[in-house]
N, C-alpha and C. Protein backbone atom coordinates (compact mmCIF):
# COMPACT_ATOMS: atom_id res chain seq x y z
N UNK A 1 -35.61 -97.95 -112.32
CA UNK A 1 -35.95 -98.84 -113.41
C UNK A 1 -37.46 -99.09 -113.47
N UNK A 2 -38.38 -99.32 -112.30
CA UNK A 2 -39.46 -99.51 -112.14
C UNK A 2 -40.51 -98.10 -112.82
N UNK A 3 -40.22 -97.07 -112.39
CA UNK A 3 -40.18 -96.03 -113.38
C UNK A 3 -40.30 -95.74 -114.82
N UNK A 4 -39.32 -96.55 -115.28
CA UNK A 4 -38.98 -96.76 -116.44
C UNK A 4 -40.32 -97.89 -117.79
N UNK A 5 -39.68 -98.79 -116.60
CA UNK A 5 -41.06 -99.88 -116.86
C UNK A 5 -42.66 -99.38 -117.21
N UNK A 6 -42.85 -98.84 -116.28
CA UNK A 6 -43.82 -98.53 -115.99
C UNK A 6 -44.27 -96.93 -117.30
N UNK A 7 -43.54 -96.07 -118.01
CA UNK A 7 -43.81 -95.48 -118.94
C UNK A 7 -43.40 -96.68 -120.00
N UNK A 8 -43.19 -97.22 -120.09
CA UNK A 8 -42.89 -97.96 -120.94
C UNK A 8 -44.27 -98.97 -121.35
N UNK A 9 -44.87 -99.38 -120.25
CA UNK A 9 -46.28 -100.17 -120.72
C UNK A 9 -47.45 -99.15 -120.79
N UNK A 10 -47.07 -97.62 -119.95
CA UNK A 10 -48.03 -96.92 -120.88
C UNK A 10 -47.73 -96.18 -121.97
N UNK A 11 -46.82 -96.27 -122.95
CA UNK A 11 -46.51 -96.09 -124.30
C UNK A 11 -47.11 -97.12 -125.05
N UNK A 12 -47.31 -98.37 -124.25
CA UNK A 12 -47.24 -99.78 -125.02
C UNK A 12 -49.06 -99.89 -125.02
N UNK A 13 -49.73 -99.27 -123.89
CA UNK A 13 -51.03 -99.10 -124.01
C UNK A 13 -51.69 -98.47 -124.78
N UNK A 14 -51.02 -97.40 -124.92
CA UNK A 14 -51.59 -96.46 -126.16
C UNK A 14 -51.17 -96.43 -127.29
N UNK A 15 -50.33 -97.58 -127.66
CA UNK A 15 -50.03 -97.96 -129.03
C UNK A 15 -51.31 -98.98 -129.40
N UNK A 16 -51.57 -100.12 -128.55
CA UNK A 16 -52.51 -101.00 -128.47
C UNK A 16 -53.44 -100.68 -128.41
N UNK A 17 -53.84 -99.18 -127.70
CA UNK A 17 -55.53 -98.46 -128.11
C UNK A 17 -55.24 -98.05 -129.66
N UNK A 18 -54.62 -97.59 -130.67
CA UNK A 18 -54.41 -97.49 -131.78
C UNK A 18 -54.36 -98.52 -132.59
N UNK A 19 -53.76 -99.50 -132.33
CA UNK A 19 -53.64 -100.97 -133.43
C UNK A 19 -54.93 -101.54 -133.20
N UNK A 20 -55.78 -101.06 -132.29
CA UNK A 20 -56.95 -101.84 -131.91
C UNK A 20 -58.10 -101.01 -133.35
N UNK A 21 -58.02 -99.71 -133.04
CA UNK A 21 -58.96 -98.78 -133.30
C UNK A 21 -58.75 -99.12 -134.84
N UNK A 22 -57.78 -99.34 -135.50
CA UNK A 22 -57.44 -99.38 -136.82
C UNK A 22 -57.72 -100.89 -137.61
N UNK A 23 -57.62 -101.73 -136.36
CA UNK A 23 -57.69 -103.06 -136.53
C UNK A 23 -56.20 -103.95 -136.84
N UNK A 24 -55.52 -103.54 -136.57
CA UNK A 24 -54.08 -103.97 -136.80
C UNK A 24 -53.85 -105.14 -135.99
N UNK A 25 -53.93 -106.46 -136.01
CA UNK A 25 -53.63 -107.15 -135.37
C UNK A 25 -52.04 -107.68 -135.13
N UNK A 26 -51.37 -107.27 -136.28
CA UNK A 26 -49.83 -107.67 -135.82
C UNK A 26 -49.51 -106.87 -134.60
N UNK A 27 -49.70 -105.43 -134.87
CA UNK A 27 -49.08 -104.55 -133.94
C UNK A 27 -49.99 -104.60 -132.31
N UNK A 28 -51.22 -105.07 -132.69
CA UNK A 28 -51.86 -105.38 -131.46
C UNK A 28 -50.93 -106.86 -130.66
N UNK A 29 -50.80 -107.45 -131.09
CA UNK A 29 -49.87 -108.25 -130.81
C UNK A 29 -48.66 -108.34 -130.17
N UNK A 30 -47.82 -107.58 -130.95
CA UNK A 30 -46.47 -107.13 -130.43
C UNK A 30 -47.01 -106.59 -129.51
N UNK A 31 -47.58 -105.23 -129.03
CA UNK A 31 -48.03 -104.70 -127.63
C UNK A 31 -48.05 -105.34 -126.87
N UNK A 32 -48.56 -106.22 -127.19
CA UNK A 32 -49.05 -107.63 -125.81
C UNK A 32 -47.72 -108.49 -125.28
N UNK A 33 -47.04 -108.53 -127.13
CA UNK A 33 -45.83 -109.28 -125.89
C UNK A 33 -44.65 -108.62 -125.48
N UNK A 34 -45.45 -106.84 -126.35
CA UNK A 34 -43.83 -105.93 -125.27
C UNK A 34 -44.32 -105.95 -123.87
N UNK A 35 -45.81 -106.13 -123.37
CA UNK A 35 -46.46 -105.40 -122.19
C UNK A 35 -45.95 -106.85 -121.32
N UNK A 36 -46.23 -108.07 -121.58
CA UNK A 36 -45.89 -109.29 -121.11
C UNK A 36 -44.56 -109.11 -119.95
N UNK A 37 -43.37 -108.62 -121.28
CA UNK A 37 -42.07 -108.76 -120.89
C UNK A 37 -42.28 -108.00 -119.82
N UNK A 38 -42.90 -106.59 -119.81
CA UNK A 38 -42.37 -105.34 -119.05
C UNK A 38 -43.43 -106.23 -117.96
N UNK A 39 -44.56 -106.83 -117.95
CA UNK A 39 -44.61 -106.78 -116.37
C UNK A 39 -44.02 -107.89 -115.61
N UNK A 40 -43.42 -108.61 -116.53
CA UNK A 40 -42.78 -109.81 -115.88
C UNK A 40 -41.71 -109.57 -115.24
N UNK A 41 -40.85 -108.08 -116.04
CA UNK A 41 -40.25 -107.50 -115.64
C UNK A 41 -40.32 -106.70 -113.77
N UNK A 42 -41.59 -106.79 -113.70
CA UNK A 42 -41.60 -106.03 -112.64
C UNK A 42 -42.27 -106.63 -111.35
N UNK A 43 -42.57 -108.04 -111.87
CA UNK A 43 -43.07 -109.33 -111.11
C UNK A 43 -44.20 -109.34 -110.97
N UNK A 44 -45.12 -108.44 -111.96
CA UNK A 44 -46.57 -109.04 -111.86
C UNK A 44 -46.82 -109.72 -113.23
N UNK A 45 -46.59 -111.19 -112.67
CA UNK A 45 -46.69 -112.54 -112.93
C UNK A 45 -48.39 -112.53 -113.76
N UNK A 46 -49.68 -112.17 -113.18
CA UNK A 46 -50.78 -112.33 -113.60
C UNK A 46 -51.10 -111.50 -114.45
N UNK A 47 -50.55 -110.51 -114.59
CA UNK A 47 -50.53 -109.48 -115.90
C UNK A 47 -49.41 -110.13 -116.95
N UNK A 48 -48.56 -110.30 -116.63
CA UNK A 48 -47.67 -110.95 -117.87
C UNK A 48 -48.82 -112.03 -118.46
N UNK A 49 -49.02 -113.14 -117.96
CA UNK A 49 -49.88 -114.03 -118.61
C UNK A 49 -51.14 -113.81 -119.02
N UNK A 50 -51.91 -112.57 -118.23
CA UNK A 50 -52.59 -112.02 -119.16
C UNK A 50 -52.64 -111.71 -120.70
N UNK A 51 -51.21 -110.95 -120.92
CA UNK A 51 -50.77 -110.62 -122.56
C UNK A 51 -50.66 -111.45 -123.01
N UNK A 52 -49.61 -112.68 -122.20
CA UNK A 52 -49.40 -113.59 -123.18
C UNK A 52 -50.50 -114.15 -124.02
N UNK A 53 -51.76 -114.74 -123.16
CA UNK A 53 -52.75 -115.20 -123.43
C UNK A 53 -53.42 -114.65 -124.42
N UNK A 54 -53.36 -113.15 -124.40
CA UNK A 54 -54.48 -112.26 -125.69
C UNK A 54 -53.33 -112.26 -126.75
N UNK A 55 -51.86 -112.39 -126.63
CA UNK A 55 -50.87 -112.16 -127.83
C UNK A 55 -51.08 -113.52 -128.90
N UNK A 56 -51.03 -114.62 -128.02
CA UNK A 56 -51.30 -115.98 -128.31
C UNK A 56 -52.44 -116.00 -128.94
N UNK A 57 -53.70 -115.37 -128.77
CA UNK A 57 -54.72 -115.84 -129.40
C UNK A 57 -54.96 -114.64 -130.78
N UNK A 58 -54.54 -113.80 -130.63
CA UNK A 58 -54.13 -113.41 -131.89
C UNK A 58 -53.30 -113.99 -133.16
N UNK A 59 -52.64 -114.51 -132.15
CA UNK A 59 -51.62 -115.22 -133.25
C UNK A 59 -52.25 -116.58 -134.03
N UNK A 60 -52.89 -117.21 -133.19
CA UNK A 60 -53.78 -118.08 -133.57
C UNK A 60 -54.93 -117.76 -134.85
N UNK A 61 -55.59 -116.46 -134.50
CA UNK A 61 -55.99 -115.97 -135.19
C UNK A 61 -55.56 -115.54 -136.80
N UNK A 62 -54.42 -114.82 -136.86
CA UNK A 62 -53.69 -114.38 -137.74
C UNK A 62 -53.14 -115.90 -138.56
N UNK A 63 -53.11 -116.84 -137.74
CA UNK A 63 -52.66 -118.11 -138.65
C UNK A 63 -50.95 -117.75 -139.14
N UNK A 64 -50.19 -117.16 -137.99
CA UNK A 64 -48.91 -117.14 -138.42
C UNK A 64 -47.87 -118.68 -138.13
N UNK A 65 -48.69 -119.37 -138.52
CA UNK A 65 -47.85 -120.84 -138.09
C UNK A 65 -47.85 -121.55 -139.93
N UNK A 66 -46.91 -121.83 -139.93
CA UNK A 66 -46.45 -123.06 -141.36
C UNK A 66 -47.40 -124.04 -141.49
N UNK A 67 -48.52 -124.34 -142.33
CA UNK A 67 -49.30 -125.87 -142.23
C UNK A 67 -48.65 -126.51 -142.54
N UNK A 68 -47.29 -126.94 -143.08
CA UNK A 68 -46.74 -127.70 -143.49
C UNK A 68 -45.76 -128.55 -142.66
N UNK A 69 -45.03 -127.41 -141.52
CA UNK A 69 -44.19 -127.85 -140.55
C UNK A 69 -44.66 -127.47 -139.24
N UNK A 70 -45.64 -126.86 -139.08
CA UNK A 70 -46.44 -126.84 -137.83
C UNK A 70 -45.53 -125.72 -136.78
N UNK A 71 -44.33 -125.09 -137.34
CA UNK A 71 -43.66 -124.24 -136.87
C UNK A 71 -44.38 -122.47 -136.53
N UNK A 72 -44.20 -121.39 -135.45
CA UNK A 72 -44.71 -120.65 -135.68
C UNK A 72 -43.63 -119.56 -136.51
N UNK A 73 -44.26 -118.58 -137.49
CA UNK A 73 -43.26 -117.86 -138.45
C UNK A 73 -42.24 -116.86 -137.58
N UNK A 74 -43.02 -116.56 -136.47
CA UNK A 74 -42.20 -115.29 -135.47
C UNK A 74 -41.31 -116.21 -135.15
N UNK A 75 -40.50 -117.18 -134.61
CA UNK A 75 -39.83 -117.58 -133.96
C UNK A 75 -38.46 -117.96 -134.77
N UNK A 76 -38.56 -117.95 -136.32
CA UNK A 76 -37.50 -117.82 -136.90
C UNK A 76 -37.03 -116.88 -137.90
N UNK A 77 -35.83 -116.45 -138.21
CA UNK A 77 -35.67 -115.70 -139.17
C UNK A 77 -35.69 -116.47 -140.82
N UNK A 78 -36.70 -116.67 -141.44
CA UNK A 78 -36.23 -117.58 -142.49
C UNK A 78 -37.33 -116.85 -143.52
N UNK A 79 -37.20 -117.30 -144.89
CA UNK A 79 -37.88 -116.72 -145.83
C UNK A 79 -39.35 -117.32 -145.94
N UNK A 80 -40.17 -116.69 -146.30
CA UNK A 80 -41.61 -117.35 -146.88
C UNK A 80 -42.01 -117.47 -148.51
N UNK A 81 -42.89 -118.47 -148.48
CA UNK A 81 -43.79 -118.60 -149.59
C UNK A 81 -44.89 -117.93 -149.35
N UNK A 82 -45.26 -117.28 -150.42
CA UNK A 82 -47.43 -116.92 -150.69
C UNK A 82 -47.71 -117.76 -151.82
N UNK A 83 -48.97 -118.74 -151.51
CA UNK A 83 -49.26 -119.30 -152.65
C UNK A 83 -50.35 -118.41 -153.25
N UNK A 84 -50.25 -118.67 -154.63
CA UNK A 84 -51.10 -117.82 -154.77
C UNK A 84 -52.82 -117.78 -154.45
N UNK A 85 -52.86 -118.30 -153.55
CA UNK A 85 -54.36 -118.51 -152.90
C UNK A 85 -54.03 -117.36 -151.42
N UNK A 86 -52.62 -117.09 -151.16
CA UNK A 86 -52.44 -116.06 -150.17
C UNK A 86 -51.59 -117.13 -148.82
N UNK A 87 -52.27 -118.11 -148.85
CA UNK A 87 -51.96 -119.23 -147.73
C UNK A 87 -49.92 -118.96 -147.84
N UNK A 88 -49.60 -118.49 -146.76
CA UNK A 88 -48.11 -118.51 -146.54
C UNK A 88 -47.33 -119.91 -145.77
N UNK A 89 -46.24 -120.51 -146.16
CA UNK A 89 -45.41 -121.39 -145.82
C UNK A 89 -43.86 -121.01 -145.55
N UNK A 90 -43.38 -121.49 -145.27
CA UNK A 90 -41.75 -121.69 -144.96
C UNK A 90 -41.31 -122.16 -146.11
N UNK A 91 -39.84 -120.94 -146.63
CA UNK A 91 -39.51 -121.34 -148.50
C UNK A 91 -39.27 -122.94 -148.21
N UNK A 92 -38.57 -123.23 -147.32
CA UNK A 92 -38.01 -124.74 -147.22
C UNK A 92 -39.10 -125.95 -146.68
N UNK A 93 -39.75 -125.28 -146.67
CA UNK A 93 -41.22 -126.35 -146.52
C UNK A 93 -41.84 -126.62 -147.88
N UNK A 94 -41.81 -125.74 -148.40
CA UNK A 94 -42.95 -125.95 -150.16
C UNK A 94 -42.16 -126.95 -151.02
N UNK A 95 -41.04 -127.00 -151.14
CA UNK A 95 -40.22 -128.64 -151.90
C UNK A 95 -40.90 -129.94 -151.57
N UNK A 96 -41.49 -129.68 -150.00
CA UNK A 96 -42.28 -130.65 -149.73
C UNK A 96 -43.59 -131.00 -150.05
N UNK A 97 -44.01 -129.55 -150.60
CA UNK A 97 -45.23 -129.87 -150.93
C UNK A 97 -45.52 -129.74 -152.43
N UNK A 98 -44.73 -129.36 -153.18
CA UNK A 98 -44.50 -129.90 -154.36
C UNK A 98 -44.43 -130.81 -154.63
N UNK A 99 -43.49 -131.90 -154.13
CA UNK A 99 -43.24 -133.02 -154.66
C UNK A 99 -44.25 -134.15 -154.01
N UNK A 100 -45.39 -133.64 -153.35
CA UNK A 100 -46.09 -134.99 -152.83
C UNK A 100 -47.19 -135.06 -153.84
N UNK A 101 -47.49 -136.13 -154.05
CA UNK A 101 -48.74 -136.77 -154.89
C UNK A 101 -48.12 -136.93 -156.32
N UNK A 102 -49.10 -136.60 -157.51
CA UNK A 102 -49.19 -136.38 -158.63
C UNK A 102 -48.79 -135.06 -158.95
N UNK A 103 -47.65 -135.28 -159.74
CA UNK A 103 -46.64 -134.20 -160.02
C UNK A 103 -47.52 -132.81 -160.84
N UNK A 104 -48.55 -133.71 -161.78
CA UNK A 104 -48.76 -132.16 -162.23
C UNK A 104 -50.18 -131.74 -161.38
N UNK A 105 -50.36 -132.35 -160.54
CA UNK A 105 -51.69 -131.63 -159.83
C UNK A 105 -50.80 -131.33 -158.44
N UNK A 106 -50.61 -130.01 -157.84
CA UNK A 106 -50.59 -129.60 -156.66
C UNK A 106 -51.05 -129.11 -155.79
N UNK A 107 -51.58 -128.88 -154.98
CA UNK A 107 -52.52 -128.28 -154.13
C UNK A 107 -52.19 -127.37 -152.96
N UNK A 108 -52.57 -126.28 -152.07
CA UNK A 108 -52.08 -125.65 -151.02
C UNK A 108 -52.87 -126.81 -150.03
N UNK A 109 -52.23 -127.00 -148.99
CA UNK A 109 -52.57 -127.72 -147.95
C UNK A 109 -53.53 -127.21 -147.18
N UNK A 110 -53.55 -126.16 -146.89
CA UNK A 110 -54.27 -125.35 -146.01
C UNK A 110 -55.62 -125.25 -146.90
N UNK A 111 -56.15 -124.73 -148.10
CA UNK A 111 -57.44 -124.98 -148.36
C UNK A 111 -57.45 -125.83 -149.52
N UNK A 112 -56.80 -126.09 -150.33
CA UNK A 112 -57.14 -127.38 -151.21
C UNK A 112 -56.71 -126.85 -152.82
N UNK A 113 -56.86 -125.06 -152.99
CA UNK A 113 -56.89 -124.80 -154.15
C UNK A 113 -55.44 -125.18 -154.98
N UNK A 114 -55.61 -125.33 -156.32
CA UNK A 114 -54.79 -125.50 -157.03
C UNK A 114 -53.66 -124.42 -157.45
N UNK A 115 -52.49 -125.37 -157.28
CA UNK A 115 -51.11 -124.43 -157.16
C UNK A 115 -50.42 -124.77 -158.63
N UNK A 116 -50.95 -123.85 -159.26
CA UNK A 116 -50.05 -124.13 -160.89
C UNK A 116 -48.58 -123.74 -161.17
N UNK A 117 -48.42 -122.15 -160.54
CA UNK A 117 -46.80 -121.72 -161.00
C UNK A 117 -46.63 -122.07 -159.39
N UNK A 118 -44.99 -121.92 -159.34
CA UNK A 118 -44.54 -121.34 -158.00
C UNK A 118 -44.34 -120.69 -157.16
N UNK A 119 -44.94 -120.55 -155.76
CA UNK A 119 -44.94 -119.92 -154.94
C UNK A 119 -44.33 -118.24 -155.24
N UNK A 120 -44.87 -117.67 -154.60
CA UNK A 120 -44.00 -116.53 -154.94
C UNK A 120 -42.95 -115.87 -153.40
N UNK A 121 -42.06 -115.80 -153.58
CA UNK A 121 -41.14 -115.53 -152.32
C UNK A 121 -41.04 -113.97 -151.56
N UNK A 122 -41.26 -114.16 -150.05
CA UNK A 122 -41.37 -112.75 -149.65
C UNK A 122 -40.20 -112.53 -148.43
């Protein structure tokens, strides 16, 4: 199995020299938290948290968290909003942000611009 593991985070390395070179940060990402699993898998503990740490701050980066519910998007299977400023939400979060304030002025939370039609669903 250790064997196994072990081609397995160097498949996962040289996917991550590619998502790097291209600039792909999702898939740089995932690398990090397939490489995580596999060395946790194999009990090196300081390499797992290594990935975690660079997967995490990508993610941070990428802004894959809801401003609305403070949830991150990987962790559930559920639908999204794009407003049209690009800023993405949780479909079941934007009812909420529709209906706050003054009905015909709406705003995206995240930068302020004005939200005239509705979200568009992805």
């Amino acid at each position: 199995m250790e064997f196994s593991l072990l081609q397995a985070i160097d498949v996962n390395q040289k996917a991550l020299t590619i998502a790097i070179q291209i600039g792909n940060k999702l898939y740089q990402m995932r690398c990090h938290q397939r490489m995580e699993d596999h060395y946790r898998c194999l009990g090196d503990h300081e390499k797992a948290e290594e990935h975690q740490e660079l997967a995490q701050r990508l993610k941070f980066e990428m802004e894959l968290t809801c401003s609305i519910c403070g949830t991150e998007f990987a962790t559930t299977d559920v639908q999204l909003e794009v407003m049209p400023c690009s800023h993405i939400f949780h479909a079941l979060c934007t009812p909420l942000l529709m209906t706050r304030g003054n009905s015909r002025k709406r705003y995206c939370p995240r930068c302020r611009s004005s939200v005239i039609n509705r979200p568009t669903l992805v």
